[in-house]
C-alpha atoms as a PDB file:
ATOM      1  CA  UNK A   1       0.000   0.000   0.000  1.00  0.00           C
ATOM      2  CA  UNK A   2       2.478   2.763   1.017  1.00  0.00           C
ATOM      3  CA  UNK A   3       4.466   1.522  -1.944  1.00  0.00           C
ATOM      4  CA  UNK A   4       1.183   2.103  -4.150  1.00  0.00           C
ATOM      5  CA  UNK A   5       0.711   5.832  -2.571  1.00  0.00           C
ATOM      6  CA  UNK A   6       4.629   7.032  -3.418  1.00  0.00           C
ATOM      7  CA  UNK A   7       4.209   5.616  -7.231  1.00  0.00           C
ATOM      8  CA  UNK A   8       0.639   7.423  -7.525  1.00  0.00           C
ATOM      9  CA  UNK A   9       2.119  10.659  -6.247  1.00  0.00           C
ATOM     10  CA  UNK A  10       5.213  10.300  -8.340  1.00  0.00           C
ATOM     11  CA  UNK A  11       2.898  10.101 -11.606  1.00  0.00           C
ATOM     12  CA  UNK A  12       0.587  12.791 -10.553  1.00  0.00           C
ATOM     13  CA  UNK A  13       2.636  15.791  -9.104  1.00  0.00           C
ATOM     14  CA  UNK A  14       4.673  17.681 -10.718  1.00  0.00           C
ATOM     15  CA  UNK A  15       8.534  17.358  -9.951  1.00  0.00           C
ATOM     16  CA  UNK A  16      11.955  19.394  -9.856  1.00  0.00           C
ATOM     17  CA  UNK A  17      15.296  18.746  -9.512  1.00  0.00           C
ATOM     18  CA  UNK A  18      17.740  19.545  -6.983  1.00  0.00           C
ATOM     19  CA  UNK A  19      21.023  20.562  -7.772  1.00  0.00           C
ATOM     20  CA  UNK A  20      23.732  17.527  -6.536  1.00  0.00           C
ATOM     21  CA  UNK A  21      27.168  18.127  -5.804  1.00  0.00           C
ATOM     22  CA  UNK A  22      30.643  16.042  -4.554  1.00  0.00           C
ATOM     23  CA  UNK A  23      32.351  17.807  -1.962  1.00  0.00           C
ATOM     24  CA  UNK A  24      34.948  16.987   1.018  1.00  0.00           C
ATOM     25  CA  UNK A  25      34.563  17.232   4.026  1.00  0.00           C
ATOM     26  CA  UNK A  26      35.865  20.849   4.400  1.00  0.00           C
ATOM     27  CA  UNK A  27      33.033  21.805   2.866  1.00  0.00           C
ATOM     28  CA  UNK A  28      31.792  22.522   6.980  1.00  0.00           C
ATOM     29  CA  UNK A  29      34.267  25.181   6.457  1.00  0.00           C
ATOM     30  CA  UNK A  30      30.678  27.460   5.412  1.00  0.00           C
ATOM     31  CA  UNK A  31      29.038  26.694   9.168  1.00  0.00           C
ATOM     32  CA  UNK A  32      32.184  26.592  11.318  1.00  0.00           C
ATOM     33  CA  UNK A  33      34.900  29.262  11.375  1.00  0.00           C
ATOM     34  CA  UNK A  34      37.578  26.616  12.353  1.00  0.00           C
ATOM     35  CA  UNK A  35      36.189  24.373  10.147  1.00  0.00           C
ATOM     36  CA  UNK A  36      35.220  21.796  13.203  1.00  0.00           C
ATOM     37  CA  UNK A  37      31.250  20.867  13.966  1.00  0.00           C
ATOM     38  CA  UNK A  38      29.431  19.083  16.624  1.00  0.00           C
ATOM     39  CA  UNK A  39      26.878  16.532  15.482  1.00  0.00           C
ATOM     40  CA  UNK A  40      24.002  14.657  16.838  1.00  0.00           C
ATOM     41  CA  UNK A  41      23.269  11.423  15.184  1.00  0.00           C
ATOM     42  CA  UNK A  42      20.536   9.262  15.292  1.00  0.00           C
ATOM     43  CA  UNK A  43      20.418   5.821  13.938  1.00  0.00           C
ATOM     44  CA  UNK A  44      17.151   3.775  12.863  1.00  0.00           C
ATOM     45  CA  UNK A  45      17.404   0.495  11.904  1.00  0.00           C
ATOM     46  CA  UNK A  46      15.302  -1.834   9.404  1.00  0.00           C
ATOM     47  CA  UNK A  47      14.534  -5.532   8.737  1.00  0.00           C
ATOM     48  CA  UNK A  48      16.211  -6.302   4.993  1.00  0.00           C
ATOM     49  CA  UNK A  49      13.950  -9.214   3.555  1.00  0.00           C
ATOM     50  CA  UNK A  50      16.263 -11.782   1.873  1.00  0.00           C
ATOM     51  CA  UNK A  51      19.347 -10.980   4.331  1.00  0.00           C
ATOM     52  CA  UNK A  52      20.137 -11.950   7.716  1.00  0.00           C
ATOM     53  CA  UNK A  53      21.113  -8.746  10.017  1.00  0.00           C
ATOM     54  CA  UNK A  54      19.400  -5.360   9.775  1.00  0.00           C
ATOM     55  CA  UNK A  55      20.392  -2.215   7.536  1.00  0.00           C
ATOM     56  CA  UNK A  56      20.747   1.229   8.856  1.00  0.00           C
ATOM     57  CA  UNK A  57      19.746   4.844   7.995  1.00  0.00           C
ATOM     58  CA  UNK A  58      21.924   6.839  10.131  1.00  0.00           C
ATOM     59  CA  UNK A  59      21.134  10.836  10.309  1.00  0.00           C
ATOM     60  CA  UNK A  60      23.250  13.986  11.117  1.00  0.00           C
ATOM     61  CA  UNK A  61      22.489  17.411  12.208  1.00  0.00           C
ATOM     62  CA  UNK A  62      24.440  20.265  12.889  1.00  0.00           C
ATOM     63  CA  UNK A  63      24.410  24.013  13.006  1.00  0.00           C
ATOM     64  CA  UNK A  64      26.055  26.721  11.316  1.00  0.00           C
ATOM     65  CA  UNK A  65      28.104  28.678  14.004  1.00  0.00           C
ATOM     66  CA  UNK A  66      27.963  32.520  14.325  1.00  0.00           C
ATOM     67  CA  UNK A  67      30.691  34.528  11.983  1.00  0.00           C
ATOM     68  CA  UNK A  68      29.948  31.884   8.837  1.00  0.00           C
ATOM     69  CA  UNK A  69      28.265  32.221   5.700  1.00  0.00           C
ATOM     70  CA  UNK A  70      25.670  29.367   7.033  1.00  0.00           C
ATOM     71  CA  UNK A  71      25.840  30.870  10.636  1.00  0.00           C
ATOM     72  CA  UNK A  72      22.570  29.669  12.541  1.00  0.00           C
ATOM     73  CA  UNK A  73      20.910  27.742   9.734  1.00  0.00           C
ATOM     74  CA  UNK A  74      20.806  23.493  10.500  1.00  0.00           C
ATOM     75  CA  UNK A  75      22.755  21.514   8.128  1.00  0.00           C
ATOM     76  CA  UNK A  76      21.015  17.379   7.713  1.00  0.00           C
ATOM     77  CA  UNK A  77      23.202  14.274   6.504  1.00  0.00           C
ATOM     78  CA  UNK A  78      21.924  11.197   5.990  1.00  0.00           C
ATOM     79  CA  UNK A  79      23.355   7.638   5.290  1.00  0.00           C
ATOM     80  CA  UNK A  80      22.726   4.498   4.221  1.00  0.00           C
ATOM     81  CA  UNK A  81      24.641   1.420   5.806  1.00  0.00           C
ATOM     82  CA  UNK A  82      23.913  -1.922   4.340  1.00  0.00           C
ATOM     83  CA  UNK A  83      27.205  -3.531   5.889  1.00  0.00           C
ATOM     84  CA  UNK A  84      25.544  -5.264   8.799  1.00  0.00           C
ATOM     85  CA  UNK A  85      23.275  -7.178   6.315  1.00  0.00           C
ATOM     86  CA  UNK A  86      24.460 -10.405   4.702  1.00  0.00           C
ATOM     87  CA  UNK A  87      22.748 -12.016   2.004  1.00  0.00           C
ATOM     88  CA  UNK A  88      20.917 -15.089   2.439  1.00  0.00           C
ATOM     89  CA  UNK A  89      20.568 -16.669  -1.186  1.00  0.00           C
ATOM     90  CA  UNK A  90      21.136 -13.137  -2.558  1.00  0.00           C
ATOM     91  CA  UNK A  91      22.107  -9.639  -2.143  1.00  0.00           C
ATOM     92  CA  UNK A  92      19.860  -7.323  -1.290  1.00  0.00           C
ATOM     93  CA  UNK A  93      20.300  -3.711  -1.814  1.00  0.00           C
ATOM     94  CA  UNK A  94      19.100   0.375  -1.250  1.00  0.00           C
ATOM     95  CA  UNK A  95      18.740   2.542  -3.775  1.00  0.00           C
ATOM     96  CA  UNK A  96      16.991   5.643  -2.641  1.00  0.00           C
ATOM     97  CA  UNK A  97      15.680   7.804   0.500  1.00  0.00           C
ATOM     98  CA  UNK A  98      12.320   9.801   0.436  1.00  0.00           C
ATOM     99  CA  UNK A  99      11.478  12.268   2.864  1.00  0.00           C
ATOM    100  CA  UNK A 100       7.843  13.762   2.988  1.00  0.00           C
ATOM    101  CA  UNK A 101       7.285  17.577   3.146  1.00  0.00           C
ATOM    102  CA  UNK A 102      11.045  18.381   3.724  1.00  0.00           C
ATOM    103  CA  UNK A 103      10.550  21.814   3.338  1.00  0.00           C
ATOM    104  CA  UNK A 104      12.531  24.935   1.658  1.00  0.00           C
ATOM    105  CA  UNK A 105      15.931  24.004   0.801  1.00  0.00           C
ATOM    106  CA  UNK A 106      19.062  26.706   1.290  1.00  0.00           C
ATOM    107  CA  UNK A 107      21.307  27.111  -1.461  1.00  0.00           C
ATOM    108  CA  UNK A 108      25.184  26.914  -0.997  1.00  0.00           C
ATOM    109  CA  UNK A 109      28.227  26.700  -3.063  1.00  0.00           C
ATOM    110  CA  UNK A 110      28.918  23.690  -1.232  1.00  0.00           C
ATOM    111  CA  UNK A 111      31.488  22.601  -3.522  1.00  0.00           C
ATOM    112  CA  UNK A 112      33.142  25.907  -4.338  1.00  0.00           C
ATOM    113  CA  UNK A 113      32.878  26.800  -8.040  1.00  0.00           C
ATOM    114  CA  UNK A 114      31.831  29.982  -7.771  1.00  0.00           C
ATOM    115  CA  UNK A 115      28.067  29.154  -7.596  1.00  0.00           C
ATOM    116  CA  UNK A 116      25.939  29.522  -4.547  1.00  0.00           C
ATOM    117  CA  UNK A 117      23.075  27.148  -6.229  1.00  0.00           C
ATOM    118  CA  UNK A 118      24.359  23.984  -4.995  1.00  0.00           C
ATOM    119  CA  UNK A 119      20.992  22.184  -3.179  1.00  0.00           C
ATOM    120  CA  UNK A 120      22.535  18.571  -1.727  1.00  0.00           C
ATOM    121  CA  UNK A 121      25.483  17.600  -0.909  1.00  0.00           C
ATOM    122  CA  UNK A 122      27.782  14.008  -1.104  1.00  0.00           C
ATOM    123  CA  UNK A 123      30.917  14.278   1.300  1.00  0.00           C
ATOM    124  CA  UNK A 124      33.545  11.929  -0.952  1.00  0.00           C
ATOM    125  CA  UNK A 125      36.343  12.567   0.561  1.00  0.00           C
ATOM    126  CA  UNK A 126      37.380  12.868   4.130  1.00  0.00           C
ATOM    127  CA  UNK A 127      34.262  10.383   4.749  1.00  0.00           C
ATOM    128  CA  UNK A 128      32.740   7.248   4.989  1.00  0.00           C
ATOM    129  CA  UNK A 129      31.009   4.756   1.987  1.00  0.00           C
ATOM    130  CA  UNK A 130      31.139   4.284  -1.907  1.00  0.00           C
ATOM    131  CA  UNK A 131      28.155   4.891  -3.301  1.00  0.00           C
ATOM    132  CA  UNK A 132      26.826   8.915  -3.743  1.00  0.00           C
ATOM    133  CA  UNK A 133      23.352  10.390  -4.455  1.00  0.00           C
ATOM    134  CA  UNK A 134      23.424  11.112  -8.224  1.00  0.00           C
ATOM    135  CA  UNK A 135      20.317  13.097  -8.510  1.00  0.00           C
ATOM    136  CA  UNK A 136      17.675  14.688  -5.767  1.00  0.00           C
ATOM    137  CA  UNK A 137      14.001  15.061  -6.959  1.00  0.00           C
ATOM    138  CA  UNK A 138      10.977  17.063  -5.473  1.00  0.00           C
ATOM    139  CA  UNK A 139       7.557  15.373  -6.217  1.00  0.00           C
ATOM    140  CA  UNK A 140       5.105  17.275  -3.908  1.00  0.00           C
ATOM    141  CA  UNK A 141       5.379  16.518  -0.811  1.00  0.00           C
ATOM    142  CA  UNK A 142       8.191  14.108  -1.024  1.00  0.00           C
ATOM    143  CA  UNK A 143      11.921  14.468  -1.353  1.00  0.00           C
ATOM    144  CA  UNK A 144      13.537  11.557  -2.952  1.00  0.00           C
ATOM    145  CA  UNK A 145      17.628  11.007  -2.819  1.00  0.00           C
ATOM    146  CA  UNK A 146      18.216   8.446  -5.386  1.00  0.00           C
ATOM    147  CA  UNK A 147      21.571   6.812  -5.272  1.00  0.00           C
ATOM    148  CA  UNK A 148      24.166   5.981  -7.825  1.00  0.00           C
ATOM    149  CA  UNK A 149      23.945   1.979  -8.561  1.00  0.00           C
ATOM    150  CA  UNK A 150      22.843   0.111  -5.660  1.00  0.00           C
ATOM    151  CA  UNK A 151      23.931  -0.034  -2.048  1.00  0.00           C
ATOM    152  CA  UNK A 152      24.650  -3.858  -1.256  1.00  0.00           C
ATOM    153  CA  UNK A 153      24.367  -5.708   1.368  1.00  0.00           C
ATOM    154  CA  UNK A 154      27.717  -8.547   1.789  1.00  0.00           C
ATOM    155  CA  UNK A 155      28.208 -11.681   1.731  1.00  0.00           C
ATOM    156  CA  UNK A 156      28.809 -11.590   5.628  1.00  0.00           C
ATOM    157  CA  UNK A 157      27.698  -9.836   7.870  1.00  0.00           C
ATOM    158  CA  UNK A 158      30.061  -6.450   8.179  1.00  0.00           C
ATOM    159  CA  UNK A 159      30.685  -7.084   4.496  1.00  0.00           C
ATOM    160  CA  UNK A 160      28.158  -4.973   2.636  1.00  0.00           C
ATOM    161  CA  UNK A 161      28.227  -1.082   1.073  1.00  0.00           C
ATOM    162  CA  UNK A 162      27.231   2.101   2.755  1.00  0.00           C
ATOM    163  CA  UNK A 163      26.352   5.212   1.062  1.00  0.00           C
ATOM    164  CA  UNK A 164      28.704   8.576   1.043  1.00  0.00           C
ATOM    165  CA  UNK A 165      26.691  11.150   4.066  1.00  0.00           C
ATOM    166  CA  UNK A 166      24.577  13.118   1.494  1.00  0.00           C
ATOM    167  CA  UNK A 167      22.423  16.502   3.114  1.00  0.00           C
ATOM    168  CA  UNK A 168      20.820  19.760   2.577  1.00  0.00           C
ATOM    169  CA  UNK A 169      20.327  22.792   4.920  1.00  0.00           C
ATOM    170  CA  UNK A 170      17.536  24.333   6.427  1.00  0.00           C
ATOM    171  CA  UNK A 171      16.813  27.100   8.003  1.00  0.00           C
ATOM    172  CA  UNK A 172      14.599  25.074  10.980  1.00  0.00           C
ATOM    173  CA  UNK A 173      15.731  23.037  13.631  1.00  0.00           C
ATOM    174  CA  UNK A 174      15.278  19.063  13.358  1.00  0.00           C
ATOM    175  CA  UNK A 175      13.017  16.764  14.982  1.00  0.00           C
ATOM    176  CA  UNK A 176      12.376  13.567  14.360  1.00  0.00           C
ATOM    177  CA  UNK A 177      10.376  12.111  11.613  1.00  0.00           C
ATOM    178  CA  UNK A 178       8.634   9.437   9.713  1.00  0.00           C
ATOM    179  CA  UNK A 179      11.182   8.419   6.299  1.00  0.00           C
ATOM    180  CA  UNK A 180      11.349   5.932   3.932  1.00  0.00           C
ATOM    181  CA  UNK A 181      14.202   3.640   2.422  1.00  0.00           C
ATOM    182  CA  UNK A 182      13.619   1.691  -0.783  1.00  0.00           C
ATOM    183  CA  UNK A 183      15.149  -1.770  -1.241  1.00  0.00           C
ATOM    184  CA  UNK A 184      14.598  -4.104  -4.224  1.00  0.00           C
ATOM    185  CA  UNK A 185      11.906  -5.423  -1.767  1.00  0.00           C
ATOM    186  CA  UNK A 186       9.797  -2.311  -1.393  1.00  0.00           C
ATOM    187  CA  UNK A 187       9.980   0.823   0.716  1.00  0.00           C
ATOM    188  CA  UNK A 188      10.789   0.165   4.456  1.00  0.00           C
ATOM    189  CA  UNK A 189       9.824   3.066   6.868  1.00  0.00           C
ATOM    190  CA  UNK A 190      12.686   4.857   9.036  1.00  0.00           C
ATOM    191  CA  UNK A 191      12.954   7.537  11.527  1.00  0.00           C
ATOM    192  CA  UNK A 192      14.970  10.702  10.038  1.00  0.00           C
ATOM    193  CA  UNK A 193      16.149  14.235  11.648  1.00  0.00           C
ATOM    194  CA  UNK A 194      13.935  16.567   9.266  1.00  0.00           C
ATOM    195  CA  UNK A 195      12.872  20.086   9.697  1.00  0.00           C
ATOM    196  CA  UNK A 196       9.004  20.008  11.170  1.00  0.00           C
ATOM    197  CA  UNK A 197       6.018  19.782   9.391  1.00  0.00           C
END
């Protein structure tokens, strides 16, 4: 069913594109005037049909310190870890993230071209996992993060892929909400760090 309802609003709403970028990790450099952040992470894990061990959608806030160009605003990472899941007769895999209602989306030159119009983020260097969110798509009211490839799970457990930490910025400070993480099962729901409804 709640696979159903994202496919009928994916056909009927219109959609946009974010703008996706690479960036190291320096790129905390814009919320933190010696480049150094404190986090809060929260981790939610979910039953992988077709592998033995549970994956994990781990989640990141932090804010932009005072004297920066993102001084006060909430930065959100997100990742997902498919190495505690080993397959059972196959691999199973993630492929995307949707978030409902995320809200308005600041604008950075995260990856410092020149051009403040950068919407999401990967961190690929200076961070954890392989696999990066190629392409970000608004289809009222949900944000989806769709991932490059697949992330797979191992062949033990400890032995599958995790995603690069991918985020956005917000102007509003998190709480914790309902998310969903697609696997070549179906969507699986998850509890994300999100601005409020």
């Amino acid at each position: 069913m709640v696979l159903f309802s994202l496919i009928a609003l994916v056909v009927a709403a219109p959609a946009f594109a974010l703008d996706v970028v690479n960036v190291p990790w320096t790129f905390q450099c814009l919320f933190s005037p010696s480049c150094s952040v404190s986090v809060t992470d929260h981790v939610s894990t979910f039953a992988v049909p077709g592998g033995s061990g549970n994956g994990r959608l781990q989640s990141r806030v932090f804010q932009g310190q005072a004297g920066t160009v993102g001084a006060y605003k909430w930065v959100y990472e997100y990742r997902i870890d498919m190495a505690p899941v080993a397959g059972l007769t196959y691999p199973p895999y993630a492929d995307q993230l949707a978030i409902s209602t995320w809200g308005a989306v600041r604008e950075y030159d995260y990856n410092s071209d020149g051009i403040a119009t950068d919407d999401v983020f990967n961190i690929t260097s200076g961070g954890v996992g392989t696999k990066a969110v190629t392409s970000s798509v608004v289809v009222a009211p949900w944000t989806y993060f769709v991932l490059n490839g697949r992330v797979y799970s191992g062949n033990y457990p400890g032995g599958g892929e995790s995603s690069y930490f991918f985020g956005l910025t917000s102007d509003r400070a998190p709480v914790l909400r309902q998310g969903w993480v697609h696997l070549d099962s179906g969507w699986v729901s998850v509890q994300v760090y999100a601005p409020p409804l």
